[in-house]
N, C-alpha and C. Protein backbone atom coordinates (compact mmCIF):
# COMPACT_ATOMS: atom_id res chain seq x y z
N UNK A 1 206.06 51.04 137.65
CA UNK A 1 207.51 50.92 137.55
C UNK A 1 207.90 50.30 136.22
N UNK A 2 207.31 49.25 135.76
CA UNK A 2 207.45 48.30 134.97
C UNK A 2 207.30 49.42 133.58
N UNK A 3 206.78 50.12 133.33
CA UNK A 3 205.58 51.31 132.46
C UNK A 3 206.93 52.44 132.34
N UNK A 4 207.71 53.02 133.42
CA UNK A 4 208.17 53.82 133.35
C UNK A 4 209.85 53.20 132.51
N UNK A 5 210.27 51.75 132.91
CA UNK A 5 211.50 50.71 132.06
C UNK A 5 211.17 51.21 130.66
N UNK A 6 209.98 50.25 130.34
CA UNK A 6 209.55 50.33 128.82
C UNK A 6 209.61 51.97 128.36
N UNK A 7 209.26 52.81 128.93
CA UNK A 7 209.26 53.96 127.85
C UNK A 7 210.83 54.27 128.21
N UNK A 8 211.59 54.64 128.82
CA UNK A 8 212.86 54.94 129.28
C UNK A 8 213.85 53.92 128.09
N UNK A 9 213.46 52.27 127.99
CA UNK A 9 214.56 51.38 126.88
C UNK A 9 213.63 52.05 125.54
N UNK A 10 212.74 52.37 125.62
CA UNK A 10 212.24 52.99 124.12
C UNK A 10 212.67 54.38 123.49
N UNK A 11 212.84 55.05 124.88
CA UNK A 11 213.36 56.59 124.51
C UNK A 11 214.97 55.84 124.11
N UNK A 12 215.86 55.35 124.98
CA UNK A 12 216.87 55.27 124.80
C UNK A 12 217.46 54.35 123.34
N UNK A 13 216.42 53.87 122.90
CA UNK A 13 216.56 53.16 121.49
C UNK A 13 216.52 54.15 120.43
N UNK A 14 215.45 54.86 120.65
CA UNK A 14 215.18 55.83 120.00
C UNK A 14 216.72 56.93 119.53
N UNK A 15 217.09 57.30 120.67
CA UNK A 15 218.11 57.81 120.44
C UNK A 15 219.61 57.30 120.14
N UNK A 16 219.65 55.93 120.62
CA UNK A 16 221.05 55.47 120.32
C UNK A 16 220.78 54.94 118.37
N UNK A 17 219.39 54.92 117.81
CA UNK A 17 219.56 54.62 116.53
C UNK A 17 220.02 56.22 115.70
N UNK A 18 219.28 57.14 116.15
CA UNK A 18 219.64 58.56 115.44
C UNK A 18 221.57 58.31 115.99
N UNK A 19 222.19 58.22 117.04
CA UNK A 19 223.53 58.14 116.81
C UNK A 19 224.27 57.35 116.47
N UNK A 20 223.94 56.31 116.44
CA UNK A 20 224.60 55.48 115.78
C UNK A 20 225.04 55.23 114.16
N UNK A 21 226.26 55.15 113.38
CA UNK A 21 226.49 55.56 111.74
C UNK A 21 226.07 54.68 111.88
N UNK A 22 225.49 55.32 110.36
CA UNK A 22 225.07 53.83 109.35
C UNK A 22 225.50 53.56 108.15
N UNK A 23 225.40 52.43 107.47
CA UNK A 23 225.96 52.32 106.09
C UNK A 23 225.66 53.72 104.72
N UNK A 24 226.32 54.06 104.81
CA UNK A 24 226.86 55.24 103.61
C UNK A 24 225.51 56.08 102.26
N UNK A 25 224.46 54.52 102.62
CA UNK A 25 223.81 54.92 101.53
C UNK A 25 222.71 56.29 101.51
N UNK A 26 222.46 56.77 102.34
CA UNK A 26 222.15 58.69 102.48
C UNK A 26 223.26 59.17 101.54
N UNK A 27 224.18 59.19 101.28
CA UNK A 27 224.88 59.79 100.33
C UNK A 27 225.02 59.31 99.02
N UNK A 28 224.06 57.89 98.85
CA UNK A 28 224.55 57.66 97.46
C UNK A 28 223.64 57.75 96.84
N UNK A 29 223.47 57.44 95.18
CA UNK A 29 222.71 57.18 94.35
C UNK A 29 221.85 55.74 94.33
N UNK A 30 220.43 55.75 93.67
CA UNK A 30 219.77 54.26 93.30
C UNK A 30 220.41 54.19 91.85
N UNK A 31 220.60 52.96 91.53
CA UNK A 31 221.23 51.93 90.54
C UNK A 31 219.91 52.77 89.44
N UNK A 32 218.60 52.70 89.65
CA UNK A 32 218.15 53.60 88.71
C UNK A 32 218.53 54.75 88.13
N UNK A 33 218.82 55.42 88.90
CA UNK A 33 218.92 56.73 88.79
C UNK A 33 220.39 57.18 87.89
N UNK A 34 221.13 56.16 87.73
CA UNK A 34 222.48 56.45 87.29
C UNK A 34 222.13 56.66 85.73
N UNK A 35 221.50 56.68 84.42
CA UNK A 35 221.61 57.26 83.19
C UNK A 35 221.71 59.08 83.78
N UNK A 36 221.23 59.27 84.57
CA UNK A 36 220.58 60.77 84.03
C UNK A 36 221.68 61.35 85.30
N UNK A 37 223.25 60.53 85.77
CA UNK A 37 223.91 61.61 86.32
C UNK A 37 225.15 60.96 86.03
N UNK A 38 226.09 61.13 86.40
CA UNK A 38 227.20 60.84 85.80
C UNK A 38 228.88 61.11 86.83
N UNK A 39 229.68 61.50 86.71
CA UNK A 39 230.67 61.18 87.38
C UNK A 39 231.33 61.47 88.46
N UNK A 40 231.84 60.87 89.33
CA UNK A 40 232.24 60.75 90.43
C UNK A 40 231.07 60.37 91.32
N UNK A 41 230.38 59.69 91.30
CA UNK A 41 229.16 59.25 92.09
C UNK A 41 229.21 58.35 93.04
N UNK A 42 228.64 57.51 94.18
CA UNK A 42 228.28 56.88 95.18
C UNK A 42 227.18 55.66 94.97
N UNK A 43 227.61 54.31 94.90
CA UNK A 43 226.16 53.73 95.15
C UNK A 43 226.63 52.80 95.88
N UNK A 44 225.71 52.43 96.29
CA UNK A 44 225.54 51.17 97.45
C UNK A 44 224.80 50.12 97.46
N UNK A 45 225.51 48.79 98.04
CA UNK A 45 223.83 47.85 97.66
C UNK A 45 224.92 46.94 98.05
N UNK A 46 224.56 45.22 97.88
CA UNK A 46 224.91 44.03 97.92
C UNK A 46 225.60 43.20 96.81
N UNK A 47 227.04 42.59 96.68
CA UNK A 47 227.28 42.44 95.68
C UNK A 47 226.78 40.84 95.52
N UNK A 48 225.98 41.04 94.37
CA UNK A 48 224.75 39.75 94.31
C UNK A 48 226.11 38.24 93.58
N UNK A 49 226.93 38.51 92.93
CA UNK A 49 227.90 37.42 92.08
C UNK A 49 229.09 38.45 91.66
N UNK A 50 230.14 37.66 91.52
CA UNK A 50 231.96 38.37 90.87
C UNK A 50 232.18 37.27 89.78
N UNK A 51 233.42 38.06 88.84
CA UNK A 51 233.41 36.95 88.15
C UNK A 51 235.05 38.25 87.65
N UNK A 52 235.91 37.39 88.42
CA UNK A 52 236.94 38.43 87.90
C UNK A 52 236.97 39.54 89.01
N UNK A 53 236.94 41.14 88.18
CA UNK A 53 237.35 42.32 88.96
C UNK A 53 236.27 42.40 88.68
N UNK A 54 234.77 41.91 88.21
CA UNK A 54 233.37 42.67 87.50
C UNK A 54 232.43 41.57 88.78
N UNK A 55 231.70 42.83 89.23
CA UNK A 55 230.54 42.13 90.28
C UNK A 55 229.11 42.96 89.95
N UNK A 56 228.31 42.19 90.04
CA UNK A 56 226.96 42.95 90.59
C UNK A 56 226.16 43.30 91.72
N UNK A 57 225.91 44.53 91.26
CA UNK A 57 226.11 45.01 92.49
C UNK A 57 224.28 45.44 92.81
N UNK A 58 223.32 45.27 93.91
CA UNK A 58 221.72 45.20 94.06
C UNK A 58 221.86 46.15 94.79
N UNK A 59 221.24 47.01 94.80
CA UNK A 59 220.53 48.54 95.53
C UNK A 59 219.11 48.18 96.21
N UNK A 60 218.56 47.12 95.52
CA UNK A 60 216.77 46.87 95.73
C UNK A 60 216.25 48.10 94.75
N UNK A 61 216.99 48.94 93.52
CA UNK A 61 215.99 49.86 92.42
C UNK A 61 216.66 49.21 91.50
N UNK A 62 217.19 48.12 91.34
CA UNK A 62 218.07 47.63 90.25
C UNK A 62 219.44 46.91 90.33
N UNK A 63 219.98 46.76 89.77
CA UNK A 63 221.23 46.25 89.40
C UNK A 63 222.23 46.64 88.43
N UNK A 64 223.60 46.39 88.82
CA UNK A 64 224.51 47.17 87.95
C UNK A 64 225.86 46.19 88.07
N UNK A 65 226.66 46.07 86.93
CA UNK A 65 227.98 45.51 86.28
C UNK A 65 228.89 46.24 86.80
N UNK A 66 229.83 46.30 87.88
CA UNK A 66 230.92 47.52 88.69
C UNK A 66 231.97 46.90 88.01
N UNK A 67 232.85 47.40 86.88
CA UNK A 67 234.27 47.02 86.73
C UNK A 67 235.17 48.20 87.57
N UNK A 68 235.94 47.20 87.90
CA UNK A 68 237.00 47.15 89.23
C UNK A 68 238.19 47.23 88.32
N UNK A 69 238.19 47.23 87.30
CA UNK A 69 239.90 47.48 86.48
C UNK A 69 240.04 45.89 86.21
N UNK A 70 241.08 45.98 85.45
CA UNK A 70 241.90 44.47 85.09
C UNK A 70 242.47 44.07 86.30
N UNK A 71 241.90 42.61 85.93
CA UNK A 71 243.09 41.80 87.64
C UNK A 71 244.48 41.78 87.84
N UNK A 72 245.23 42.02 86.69
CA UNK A 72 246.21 42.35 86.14
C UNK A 72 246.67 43.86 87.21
N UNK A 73 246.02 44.37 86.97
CA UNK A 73 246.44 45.80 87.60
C UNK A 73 246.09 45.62 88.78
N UNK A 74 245.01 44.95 89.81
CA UNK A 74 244.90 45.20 91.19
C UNK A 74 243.78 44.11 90.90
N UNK A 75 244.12 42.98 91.91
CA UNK A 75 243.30 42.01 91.95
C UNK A 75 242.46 42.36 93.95
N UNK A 76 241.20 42.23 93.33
CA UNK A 76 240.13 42.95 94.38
C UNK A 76 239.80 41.37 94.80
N UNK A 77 239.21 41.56 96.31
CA UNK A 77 238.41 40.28 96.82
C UNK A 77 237.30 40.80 97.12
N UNK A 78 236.74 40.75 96.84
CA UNK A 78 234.83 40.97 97.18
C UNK A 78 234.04 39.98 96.76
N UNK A 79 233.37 39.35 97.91
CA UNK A 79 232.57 38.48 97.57
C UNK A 79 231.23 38.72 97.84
N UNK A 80 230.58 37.70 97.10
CA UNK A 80 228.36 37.45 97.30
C UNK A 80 228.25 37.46 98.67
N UNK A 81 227.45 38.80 98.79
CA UNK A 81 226.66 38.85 100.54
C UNK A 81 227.66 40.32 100.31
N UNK A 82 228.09 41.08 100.44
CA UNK A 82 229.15 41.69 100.99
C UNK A 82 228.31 42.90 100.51
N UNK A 83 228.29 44.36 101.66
CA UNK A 83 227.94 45.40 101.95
C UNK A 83 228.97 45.96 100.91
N UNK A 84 228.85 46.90 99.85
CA UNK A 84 229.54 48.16 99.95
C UNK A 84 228.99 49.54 99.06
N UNK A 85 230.26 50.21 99.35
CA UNK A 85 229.78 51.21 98.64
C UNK A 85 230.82 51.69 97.55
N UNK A 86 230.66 52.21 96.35
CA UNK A 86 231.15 52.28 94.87
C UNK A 86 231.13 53.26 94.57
N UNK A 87 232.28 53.94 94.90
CA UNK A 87 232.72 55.43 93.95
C UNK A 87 232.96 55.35 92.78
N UNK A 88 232.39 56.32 91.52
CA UNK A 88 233.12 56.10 90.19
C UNK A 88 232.13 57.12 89.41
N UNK A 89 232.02 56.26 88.14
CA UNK A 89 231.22 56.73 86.91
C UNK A 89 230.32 55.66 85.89
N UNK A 90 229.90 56.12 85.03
CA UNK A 90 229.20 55.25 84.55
C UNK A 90 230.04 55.31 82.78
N UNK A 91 230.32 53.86 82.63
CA UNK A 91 230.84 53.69 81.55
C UNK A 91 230.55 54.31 80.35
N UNK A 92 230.72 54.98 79.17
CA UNK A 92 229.95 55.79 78.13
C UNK A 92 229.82 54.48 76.96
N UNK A 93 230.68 53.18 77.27
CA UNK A 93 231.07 52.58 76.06
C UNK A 93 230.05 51.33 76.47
N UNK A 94 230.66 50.88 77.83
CA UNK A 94 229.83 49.58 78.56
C UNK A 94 228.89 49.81 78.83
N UNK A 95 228.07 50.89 79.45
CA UNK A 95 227.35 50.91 80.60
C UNK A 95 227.17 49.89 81.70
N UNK A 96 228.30 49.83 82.13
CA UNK A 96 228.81 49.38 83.07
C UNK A 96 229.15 50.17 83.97
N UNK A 97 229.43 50.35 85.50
CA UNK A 97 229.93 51.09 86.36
C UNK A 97 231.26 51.08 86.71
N UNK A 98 232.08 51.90 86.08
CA UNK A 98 233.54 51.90 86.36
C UNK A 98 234.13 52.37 87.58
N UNK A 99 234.36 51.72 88.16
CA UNK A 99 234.48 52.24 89.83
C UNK A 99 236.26 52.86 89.68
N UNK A 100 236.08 53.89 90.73
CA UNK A 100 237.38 55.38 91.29
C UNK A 100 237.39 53.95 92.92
N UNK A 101 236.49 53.66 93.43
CA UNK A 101 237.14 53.10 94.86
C UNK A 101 235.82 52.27 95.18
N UNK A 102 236.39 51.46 96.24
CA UNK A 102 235.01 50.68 96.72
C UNK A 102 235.56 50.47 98.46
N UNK A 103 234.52 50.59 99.04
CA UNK A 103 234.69 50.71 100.51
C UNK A 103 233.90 49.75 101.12
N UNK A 104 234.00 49.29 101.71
CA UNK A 104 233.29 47.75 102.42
C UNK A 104 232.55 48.45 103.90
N UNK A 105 231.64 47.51 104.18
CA UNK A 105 230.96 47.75 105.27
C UNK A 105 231.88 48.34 106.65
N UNK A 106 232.96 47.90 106.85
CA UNK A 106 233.90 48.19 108.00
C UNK A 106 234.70 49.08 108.12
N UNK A 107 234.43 50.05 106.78
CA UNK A 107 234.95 50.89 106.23
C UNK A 107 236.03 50.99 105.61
N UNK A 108 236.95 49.99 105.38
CA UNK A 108 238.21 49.87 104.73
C UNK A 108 237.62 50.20 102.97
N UNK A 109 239.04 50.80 102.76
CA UNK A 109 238.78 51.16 101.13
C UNK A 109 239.46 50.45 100.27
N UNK A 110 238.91 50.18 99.17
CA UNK A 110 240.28 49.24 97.79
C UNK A 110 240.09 50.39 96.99
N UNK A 111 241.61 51.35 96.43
CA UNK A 111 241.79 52.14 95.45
C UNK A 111 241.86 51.49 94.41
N UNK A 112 241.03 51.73 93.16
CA UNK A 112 241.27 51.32 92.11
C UNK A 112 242.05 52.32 91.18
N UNK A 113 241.43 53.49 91.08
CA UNK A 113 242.15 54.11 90.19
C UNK A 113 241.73 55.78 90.47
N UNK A 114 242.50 56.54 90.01
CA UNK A 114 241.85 58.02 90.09
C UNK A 114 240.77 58.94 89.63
N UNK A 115 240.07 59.33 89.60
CA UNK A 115 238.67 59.85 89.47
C UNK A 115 239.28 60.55 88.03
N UNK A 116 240.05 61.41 88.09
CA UNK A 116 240.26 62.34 86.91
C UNK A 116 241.35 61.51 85.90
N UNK A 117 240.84 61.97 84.79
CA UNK A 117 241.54 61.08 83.73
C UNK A 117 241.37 60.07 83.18
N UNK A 118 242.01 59.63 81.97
CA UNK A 118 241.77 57.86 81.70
C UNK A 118 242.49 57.00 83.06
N UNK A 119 242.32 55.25 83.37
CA UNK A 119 242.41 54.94 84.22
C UNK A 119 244.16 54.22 84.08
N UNK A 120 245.20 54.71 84.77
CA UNK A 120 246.49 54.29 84.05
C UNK A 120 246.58 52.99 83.52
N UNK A 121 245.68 51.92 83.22
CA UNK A 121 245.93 50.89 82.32
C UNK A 121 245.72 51.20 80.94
N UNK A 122 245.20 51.95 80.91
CA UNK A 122 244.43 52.51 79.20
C UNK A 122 245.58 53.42 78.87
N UNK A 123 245.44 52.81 77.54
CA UNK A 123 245.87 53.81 76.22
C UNK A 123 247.84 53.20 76.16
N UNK A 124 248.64 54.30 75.89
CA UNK A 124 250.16 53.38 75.50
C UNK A 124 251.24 54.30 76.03
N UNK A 125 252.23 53.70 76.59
CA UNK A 125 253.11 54.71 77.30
C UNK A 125 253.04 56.17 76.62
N UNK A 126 253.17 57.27 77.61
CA UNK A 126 253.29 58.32 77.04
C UNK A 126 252.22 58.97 76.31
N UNK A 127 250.92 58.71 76.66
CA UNK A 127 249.98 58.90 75.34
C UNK A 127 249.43 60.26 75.86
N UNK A 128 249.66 61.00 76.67
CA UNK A 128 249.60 63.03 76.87
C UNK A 128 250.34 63.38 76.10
N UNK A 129 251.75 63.18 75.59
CA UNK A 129 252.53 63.75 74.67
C UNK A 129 251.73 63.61 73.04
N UNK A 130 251.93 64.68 72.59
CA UNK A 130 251.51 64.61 70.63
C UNK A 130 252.08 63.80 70.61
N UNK A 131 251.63 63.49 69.57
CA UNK A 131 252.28 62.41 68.21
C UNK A 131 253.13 63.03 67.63
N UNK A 132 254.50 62.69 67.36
CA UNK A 132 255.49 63.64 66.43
C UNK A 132 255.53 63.91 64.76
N UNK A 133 255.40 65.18 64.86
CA UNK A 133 255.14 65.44 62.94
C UNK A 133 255.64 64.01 62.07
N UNK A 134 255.20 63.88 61.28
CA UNK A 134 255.54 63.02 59.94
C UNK A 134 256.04 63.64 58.98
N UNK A 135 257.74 63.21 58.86
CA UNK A 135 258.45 64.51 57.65
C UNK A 135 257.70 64.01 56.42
N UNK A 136 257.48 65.50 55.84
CA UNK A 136 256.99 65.65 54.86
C UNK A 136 257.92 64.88 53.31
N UNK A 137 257.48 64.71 52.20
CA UNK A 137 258.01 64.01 51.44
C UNK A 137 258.07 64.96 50.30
């Protein structure tokens, strides 16, 4: 009887772990792996220290600098210990990770900014329009 419990709570473990979600990271990238791909990407890991809107962020293949935008524009709370996961790109200037969104273990999301385009703090009102000719002299 005792023989037939144990395999029955083992089968049933078995299966409540295949259904049960799990944290996001099957879909993301290792902190290594980010030179050789590039935008709109996924990573995940532990944010190890913040300092501002800029945290680091541990995968266990590395570590990475996530800027979150100016505090100025959207002041983020994420603190040391904290699960998430980091939509974005990888900086061309910083190499730093410029995060599109960050989603926390409970699944709530903080929008930072939009995937396509510069991020609306950059650059000076109006800066899609030309520059207007310079009359000639």
């Amino acid at each position: 009887m005792n023989q037939k419990i144990f395999v029955a709570s083992i089968a049933l473990a078995s299966i409540s772990a295949l259904t049960i979600p799990t944290f996001v990271e099957a879909q993301t990238t290792r902190i290594e792996e980010l030179q050789q791909r590039s935008r709109g990407i996924a990573i995940s890991g532990e944010v190890r220290s913040v300092v501002g809107n800029d945290f680091v962020l541990d995968d266990g293949s590395g570590e990475i600098i996530v800027d979150a935008g100016p505090r100025w524009w959207r002041e983020i709370d994420i603190q040391p210990g904290e699960r998430v996961t980091v939509t974005g790109e990888m900086s061309k200037k910083s190499g730093e990770f410029d995060a599109f969104s960050i989603t926390r273990a409970d699944g709530s999301t903080i929008e930072i900014r939009p995937a396509d385009g510069p991020p609306p703090w950059a650059g000076r009102p109006n800066r899609d329009r030309p520059e207007p000719a310079k009359p000639r002299r």
